[in-house]
N, C-alpha and C. Protein backbone atom coordinates (compact mmCIF):
# COMPACT_ATOMS: atom_id res chain seq x y z
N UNK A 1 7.02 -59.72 54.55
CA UNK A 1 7.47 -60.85 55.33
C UNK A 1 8.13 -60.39 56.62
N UNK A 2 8.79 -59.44 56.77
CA UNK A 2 10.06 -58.83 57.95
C UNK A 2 9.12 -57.57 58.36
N UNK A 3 8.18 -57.14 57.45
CA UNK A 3 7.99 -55.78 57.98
C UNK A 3 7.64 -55.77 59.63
N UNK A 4 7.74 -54.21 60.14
CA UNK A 4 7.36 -54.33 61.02
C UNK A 4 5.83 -54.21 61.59
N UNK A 5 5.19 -54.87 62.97
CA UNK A 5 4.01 -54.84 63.28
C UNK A 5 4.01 -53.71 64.44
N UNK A 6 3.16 -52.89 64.03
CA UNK A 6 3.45 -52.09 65.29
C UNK A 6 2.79 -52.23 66.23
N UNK A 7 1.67 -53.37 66.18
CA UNK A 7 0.94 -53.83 67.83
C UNK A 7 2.31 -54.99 68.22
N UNK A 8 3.43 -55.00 68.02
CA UNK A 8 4.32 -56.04 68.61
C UNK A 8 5.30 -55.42 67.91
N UNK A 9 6.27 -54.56 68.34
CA UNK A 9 7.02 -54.09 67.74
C UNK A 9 8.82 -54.87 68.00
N UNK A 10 9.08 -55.78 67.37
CA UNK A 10 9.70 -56.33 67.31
C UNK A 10 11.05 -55.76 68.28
N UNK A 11 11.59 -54.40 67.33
CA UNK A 11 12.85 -53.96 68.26
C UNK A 11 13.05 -53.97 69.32
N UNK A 12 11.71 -53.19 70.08
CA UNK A 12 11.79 -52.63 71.00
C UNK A 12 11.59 -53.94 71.90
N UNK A 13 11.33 -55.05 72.04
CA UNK A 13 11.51 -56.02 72.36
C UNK A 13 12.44 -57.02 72.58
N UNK A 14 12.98 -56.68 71.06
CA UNK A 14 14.26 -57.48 71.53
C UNK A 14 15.28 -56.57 72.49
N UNK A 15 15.61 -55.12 72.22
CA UNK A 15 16.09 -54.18 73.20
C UNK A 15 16.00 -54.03 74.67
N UNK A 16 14.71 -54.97 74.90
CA UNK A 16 14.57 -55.66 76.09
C UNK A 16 14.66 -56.76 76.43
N UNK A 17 14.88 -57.86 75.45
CA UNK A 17 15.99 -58.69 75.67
C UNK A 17 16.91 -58.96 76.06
N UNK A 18 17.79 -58.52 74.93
CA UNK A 18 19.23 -57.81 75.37
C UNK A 18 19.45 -57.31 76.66
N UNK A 19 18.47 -56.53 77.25
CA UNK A 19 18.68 -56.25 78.38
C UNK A 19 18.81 -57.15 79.62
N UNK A 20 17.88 -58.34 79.52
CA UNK A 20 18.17 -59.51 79.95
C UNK A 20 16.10 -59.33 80.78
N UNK A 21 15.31 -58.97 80.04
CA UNK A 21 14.53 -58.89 79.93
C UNK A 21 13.24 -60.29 79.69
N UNK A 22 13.19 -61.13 80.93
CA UNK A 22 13.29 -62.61 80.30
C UNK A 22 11.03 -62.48 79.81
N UNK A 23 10.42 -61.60 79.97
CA UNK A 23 9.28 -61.60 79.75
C UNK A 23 9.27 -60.91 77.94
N UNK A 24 10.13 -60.12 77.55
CA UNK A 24 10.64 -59.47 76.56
C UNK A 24 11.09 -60.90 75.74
N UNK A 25 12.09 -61.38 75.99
CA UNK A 25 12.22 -63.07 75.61
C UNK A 25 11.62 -63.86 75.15
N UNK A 26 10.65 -64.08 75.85
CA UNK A 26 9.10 -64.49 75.73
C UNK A 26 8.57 -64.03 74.54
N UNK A 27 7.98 -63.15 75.04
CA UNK A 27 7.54 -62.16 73.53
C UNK A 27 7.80 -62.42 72.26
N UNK A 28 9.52 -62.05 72.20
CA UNK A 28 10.41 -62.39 71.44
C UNK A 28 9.78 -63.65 70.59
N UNK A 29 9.97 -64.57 70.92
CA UNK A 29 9.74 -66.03 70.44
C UNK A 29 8.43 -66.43 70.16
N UNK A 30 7.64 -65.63 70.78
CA UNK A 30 6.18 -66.12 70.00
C UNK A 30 5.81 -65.26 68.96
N UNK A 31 6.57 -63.83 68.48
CA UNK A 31 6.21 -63.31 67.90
C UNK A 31 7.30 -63.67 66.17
N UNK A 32 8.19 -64.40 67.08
CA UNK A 32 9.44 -64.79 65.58
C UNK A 32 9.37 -66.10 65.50
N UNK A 33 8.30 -67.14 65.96
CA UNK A 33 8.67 -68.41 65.77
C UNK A 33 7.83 -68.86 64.28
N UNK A 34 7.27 -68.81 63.83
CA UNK A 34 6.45 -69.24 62.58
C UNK A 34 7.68 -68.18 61.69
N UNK A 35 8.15 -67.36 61.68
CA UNK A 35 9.18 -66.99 60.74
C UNK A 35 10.35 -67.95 61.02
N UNK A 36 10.98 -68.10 61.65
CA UNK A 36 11.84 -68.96 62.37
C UNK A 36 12.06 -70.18 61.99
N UNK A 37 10.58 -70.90 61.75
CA UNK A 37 10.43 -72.53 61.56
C UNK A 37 10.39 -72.42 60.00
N UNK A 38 9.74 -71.10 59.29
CA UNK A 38 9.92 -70.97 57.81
C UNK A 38 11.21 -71.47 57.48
N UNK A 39 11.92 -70.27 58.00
CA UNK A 39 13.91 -69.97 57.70
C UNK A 39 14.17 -71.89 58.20
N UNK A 40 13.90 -72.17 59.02
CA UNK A 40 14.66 -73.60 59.18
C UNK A 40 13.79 -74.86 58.15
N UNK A 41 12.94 -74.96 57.89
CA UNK A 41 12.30 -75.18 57.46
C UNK A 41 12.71 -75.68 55.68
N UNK A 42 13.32 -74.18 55.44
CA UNK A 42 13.62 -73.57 53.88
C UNK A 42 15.46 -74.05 54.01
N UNK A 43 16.06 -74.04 55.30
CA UNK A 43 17.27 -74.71 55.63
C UNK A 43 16.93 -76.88 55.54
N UNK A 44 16.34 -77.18 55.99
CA UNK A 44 16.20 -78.52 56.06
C UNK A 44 16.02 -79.67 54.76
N UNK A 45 14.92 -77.84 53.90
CA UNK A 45 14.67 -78.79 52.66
C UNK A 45 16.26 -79.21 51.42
N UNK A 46 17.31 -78.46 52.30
CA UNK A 46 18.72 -78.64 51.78
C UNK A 46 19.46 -79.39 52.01
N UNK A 47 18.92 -80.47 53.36
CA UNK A 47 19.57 -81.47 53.77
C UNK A 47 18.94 -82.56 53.35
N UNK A 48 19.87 -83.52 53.56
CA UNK A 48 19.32 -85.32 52.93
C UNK A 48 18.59 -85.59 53.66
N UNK A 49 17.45 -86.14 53.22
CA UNK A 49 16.75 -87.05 53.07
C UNK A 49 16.36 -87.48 54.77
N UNK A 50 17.51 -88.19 55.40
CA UNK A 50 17.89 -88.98 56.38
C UNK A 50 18.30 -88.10 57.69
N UNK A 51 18.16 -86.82 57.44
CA UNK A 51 19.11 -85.97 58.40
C UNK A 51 17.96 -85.86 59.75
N UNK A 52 19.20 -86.17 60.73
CA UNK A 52 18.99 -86.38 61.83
C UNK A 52 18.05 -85.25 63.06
N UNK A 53 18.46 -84.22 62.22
CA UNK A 53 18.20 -83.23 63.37
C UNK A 53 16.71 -82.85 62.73
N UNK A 54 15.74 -82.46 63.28
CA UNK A 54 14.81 -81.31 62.82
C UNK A 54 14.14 -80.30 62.97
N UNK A 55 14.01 -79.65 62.13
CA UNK A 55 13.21 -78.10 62.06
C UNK A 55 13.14 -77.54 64.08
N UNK A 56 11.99 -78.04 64.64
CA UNK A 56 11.97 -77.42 65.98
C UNK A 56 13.42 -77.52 66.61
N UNK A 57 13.92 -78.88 66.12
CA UNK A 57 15.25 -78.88 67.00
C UNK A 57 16.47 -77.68 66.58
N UNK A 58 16.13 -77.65 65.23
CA UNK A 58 17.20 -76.39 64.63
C UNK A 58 16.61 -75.10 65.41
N UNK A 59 15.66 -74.72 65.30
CA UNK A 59 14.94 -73.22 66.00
C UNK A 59 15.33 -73.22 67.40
N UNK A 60 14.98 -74.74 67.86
CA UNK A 60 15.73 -74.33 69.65
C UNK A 60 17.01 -73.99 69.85
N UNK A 61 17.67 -74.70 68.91
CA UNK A 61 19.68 -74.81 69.05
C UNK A 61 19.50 -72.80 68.62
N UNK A 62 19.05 -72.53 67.62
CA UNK A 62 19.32 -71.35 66.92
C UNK A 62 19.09 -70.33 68.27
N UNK A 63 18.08 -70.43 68.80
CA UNK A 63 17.16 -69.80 69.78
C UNK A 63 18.15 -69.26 70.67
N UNK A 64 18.71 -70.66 71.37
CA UNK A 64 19.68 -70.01 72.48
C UNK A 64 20.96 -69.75 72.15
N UNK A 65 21.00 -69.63 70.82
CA UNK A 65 22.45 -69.11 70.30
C UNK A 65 22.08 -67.58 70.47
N UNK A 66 20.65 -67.17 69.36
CA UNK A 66 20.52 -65.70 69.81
C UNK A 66 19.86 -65.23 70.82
N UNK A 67 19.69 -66.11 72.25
CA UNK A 67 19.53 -65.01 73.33
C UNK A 67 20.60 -64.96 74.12
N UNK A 68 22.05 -65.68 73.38
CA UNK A 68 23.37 -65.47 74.25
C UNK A 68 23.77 -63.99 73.40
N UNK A 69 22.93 -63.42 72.40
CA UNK A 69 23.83 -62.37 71.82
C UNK A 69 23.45 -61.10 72.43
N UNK A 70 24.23 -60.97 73.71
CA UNK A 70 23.66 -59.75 74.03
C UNK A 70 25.02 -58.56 73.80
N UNK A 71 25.49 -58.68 73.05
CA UNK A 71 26.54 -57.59 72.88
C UNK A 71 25.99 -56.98 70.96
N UNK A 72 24.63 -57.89 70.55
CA UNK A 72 24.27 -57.59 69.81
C UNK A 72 23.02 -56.30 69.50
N UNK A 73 23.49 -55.17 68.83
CA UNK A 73 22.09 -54.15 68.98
C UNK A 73 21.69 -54.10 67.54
N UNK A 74 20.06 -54.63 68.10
CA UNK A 74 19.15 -55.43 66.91
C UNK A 74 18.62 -54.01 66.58
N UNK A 75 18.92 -53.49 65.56
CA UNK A 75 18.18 -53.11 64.94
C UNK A 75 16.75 -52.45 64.43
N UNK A 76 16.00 -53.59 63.75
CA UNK A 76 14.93 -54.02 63.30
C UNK A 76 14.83 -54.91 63.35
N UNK A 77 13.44 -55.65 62.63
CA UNK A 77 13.50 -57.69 62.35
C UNK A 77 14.19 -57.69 61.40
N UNK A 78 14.25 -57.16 60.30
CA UNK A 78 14.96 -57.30 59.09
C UNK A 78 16.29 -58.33 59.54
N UNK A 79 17.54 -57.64 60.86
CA UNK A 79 18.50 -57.92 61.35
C UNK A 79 18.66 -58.49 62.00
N UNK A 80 17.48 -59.30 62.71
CA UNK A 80 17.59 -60.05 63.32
C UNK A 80 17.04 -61.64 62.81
N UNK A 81 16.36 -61.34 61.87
CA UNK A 81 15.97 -62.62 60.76
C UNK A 81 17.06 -62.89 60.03
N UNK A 82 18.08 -62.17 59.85
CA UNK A 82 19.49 -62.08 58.94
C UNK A 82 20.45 -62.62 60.08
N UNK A 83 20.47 -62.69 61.43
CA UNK A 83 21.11 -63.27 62.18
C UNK A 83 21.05 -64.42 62.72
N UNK A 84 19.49 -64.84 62.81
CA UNK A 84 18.98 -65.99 63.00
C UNK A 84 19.11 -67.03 61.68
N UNK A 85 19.19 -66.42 60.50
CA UNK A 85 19.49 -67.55 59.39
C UNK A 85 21.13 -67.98 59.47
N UNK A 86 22.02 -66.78 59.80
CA UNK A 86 23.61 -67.08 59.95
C UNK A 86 23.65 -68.30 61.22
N UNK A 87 22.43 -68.07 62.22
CA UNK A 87 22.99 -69.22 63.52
C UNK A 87 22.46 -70.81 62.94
N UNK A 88 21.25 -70.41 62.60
CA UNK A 88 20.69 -71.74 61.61
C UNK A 88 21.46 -72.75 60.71
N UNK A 89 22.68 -71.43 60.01
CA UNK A 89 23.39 -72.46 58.87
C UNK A 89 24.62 -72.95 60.23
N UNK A 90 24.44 -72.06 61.31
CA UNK A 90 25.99 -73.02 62.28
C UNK A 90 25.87 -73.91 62.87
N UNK A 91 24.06 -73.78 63.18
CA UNK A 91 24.27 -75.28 64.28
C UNK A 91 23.61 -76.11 62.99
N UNK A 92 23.37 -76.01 61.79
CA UNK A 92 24.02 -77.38 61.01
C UNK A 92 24.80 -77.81 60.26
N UNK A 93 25.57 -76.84 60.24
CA UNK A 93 27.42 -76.99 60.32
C UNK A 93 27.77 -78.19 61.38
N UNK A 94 27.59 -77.17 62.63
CA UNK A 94 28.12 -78.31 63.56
C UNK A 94 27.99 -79.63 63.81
N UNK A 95 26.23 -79.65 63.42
CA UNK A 95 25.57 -81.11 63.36
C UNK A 95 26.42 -81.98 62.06
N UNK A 96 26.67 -81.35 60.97
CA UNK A 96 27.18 -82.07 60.10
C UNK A 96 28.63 -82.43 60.78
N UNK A 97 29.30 -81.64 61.12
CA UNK A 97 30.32 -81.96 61.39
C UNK A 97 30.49 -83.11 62.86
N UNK A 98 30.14 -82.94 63.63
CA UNK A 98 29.49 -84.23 64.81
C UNK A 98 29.13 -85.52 63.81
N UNK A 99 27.97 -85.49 63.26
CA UNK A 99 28.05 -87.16 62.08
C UNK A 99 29.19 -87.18 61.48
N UNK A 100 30.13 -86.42 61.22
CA UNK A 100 31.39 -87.35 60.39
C UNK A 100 32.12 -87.16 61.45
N UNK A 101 31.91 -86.83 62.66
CA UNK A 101 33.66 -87.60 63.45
C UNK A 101 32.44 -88.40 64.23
N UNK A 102 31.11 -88.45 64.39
CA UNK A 102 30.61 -90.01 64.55
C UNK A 102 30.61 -91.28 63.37
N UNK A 103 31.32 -90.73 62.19
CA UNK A 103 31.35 -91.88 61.16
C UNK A 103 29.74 -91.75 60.97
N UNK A 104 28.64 -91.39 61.25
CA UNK A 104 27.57 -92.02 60.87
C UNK A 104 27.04 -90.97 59.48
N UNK A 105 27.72 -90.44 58.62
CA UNK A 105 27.14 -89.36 57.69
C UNK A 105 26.82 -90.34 56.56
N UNK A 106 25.49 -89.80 55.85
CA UNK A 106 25.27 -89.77 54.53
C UNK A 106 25.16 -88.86 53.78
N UNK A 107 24.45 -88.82 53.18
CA UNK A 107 24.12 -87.53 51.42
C UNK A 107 23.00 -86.61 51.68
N UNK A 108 23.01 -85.58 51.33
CA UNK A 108 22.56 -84.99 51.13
C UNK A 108 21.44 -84.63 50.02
N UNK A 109 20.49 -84.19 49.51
CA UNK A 109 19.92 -83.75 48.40
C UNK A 109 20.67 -82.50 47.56
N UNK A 110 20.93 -82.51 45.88
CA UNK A 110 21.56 -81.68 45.30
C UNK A 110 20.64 -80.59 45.62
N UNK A 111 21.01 -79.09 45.41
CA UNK A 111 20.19 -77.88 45.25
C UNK A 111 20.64 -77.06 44.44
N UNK A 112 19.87 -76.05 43.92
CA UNK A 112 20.28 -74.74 43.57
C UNK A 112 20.06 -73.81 43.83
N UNK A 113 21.21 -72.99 44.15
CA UNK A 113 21.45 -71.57 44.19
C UNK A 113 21.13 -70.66 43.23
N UNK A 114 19.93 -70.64 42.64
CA UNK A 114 19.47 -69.67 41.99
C UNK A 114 20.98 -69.90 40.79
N UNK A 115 20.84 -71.06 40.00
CA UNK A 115 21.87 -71.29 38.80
C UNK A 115 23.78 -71.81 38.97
N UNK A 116 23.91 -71.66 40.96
CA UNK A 116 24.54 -72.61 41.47
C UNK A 116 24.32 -74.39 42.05
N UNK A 117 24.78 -74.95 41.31
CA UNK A 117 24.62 -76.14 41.72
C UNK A 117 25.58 -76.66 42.33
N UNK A 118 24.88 -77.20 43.10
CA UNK A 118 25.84 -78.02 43.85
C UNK A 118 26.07 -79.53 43.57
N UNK A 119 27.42 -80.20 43.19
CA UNK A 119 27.24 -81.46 42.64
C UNK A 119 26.26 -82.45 42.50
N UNK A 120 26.21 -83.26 41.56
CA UNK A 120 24.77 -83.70 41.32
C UNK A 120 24.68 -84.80 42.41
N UNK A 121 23.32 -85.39 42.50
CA UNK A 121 23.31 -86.99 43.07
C UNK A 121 23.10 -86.69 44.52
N UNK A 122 23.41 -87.46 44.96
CA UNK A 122 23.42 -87.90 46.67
C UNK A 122 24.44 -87.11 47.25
N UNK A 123 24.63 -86.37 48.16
CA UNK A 123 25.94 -85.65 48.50
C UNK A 123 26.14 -86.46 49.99
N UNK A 124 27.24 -86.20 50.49
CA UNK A 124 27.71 -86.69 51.39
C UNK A 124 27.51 -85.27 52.69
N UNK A 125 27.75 -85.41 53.77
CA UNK A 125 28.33 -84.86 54.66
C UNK A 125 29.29 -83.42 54.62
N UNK A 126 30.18 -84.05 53.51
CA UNK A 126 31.25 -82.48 53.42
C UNK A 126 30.78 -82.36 52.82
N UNK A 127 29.69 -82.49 51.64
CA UNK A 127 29.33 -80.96 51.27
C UNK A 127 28.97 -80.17 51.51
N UNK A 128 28.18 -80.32 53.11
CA UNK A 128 27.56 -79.40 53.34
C UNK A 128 28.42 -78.64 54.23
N UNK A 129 30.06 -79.46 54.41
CA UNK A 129 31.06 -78.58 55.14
C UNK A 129 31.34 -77.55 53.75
N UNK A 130 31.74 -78.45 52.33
CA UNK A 130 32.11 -77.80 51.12
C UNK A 130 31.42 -76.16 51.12
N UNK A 131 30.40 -75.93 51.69
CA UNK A 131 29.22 -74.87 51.11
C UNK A 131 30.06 -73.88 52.18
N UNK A 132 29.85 -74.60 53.32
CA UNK A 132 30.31 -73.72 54.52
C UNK A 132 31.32 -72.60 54.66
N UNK A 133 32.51 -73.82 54.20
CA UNK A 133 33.90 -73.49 53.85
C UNK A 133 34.14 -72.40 52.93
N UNK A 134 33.28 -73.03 52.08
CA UNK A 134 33.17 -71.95 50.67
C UNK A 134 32.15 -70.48 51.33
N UNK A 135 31.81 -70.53 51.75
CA UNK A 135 31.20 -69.36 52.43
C UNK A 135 32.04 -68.06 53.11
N UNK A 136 32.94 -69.65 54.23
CA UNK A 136 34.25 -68.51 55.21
C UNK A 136 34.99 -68.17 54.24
N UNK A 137 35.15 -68.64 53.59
CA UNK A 137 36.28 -67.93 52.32
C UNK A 137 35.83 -66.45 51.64
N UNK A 138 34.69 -66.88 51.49
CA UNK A 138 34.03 -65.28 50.55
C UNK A 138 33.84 -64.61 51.67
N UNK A 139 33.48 -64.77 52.84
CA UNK A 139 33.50 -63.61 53.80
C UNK A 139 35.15 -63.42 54.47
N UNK A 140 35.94 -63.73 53.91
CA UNK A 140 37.48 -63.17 54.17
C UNK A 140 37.65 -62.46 52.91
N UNK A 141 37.28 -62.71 51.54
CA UNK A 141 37.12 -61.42 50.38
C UNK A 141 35.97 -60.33 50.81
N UNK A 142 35.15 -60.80 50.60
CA UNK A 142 33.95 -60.29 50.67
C UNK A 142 32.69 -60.41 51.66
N UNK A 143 32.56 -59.33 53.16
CA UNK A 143 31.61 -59.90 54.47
C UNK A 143 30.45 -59.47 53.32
N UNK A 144 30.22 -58.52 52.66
CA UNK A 144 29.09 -58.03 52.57
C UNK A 144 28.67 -59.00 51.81
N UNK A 145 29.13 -59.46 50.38
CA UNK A 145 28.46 -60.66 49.22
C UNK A 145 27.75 -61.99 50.26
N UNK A 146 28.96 -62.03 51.25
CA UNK A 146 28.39 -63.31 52.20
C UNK A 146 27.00 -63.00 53.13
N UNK A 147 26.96 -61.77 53.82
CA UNK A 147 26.30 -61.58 53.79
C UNK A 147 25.05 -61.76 53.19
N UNK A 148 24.79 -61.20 51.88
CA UNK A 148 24.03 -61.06 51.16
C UNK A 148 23.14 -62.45 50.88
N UNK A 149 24.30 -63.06 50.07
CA UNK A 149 23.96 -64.53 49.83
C UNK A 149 23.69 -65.50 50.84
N UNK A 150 23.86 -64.91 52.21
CA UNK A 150 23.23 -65.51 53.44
C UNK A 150 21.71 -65.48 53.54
N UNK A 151 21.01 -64.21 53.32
CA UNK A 151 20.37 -63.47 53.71
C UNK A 151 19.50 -63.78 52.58
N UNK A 152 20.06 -63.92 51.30
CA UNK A 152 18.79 -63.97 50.18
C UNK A 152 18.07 -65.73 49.94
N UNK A 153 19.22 -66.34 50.67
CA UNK A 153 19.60 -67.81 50.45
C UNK A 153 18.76 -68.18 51.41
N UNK A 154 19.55 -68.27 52.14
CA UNK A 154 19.23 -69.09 53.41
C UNK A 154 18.35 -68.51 53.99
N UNK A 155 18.02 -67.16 54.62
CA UNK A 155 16.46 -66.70 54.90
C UNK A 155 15.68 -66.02 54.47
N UNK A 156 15.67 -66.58 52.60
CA UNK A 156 14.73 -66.06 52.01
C UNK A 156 14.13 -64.58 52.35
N UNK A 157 15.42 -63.71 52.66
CA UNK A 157 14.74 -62.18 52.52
C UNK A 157 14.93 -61.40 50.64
N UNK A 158 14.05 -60.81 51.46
CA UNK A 158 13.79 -59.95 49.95
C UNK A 158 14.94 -59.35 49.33
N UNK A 159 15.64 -58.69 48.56
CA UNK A 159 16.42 -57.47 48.16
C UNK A 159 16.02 -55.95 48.94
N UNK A 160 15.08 -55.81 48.72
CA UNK A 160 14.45 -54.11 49.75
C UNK A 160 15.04 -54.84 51.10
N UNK A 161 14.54 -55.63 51.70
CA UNK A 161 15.30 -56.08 53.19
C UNK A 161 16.41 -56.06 53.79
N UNK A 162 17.17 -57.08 52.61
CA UNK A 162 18.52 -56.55 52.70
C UNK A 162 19.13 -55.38 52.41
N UNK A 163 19.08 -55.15 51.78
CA UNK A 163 19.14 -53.53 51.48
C UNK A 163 19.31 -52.42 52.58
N UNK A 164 17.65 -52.68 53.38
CA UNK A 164 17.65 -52.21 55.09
C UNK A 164 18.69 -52.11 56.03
N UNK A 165 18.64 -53.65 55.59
CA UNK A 165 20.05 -54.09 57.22
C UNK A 165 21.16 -54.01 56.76
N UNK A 166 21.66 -53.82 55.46
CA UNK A 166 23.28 -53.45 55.40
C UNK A 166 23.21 -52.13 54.96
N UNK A 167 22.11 -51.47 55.22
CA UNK A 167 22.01 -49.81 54.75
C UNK A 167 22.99 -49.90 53.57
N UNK A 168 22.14 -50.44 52.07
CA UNK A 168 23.20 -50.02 50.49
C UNK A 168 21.69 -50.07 50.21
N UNK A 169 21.64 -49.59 49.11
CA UNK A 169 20.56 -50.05 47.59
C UNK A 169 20.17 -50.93 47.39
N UNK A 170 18.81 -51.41 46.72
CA UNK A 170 18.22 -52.26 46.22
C UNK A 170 19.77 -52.94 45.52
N UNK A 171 20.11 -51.75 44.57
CA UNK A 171 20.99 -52.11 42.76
C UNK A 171 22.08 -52.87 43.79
N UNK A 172 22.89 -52.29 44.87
CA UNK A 172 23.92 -53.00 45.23
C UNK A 172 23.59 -54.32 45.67
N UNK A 173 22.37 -54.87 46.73
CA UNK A 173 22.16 -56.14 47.15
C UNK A 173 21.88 -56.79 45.65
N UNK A 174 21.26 -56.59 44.46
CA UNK A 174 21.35 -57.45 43.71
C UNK A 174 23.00 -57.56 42.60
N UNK A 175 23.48 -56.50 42.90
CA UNK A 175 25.04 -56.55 42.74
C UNK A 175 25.31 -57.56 43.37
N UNK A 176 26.10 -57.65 44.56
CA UNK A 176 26.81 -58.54 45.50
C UNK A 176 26.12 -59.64 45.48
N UNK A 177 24.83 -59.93 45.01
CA UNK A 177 23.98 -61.73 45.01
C UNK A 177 24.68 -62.00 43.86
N UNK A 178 24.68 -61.54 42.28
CA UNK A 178 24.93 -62.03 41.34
C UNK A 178 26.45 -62.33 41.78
N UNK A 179 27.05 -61.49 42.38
CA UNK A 179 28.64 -61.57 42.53
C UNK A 179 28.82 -62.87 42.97
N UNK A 180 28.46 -62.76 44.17
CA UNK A 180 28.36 -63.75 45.88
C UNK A 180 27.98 -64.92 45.09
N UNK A 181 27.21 -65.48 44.28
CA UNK A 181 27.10 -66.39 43.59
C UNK A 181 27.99 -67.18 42.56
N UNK A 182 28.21 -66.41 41.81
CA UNK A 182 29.55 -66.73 40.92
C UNK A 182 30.50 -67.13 41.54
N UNK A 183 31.26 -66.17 42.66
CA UNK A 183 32.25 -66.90 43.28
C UNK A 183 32.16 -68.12 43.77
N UNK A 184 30.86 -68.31 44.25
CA UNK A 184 30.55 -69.72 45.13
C UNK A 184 30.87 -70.71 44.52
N UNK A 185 30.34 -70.59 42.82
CA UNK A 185 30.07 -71.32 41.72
C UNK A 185 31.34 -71.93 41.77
N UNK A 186 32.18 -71.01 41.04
CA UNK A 186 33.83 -71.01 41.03
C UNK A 186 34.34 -71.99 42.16
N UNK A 187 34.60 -71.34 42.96
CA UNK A 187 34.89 -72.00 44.76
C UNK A 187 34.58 -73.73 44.70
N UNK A 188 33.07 -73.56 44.53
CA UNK A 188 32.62 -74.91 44.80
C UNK A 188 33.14 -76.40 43.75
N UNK A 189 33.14 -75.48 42.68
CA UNK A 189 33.61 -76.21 40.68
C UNK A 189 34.94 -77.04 40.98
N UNK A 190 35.81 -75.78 41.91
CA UNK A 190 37.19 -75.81 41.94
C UNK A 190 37.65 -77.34 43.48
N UNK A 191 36.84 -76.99 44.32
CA UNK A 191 36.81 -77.89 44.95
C UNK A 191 35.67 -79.78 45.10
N UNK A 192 35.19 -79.40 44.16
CA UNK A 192 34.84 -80.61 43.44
C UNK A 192 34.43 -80.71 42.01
N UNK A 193 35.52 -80.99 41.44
CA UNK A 193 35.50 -81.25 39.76
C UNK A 193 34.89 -82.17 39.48
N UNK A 194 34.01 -81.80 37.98
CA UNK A 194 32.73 -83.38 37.89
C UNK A 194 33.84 -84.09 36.92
């Protein structure tokens, strides 16, 4: 899924990005957008029903979040598909958070986290602050679990992938998921009791 192509070699592209490389840019985006619309895509099917924003509109908001990151040195794709899912879950953070100080929020669809659930039924608005919240919290214990559970979650990367981009082990990324999970579990239980 992340590997690299070496007739389009991802890094070295974005490294010309970064540079402020606006034909490199280019590149950039036609060669990460069908991964891109996956990751948002695999983000949307987590929102209700009714939600306002969509898929292309999430990839554009995401888009120019990461071509403002130029103090960022990409890596591989691995790290930069792992960065693009972290901007994905913010600008619909933010969007959630904009519908409730517009009053106009509804529910959400329940999901699971691979044996985390998230309250049953129709969810509202904060839950999808609830997830968030519960997120900044485990990355003030734990960046790497958050990490992780970013990365396995939200843009559906592999374990070998992650693995890559936080340079640990296969055994540790599925360490810190089982971990990163539980706590969430906990976290989430604790802040809404059935």
């Amino acid at each position: 899924m992340f590997m690299n192509d070496p007739a389009t070699d991802l890094t070295v592209l974005l490294g010309k990005m970064k540079d402020g490389d606006t034909d490199a840019a280019s590149r950039v985006i036609s060669v990460v957008y069908p991964e891109l619309r996956r990751i948002a895509r695999s983000y949307m099917a987590r929102e209700r029903i009714s939600h306002t924003l969509e898929p292309t509109a999430l990839i554009h908001e995401a888009w120019l979040r990461l071509v403002d990151q130029t103090r960022v040195d990409w890596r591989d794709r691995a790290h930069f598909f792992g960065v693009a899912a972290s901007m994905m879950r913010r600008v619909l953070v933010d969007h959630a958070r904009q519908r409730l100080a517009d009053k106009r929020g509804s529910g959400m669809r329940a999901e699971s986290l691979d044996g985390l659930e998230l309250p049953g039924g129709e969810q509202k608005l904060e839950e999808i602050l609830s997830v968030h919240e519960a997120l900044e919290r485990l990355g003030r214990v734990d960046q790497q679990q958050t990490k992780v559970v970013e990365m396995r979650y939200f843009a559906g990367m592999e374990v070998d992938e992650i693995a890559a981009v936080l340079s640990v082990s296969p055994r540790t990324v599925d360490r810190e998921w089982a971990m990163g999970r539980a706590w969430l579990q906990v976290e989430l239980a604790r802040k809404n009791p059935s």
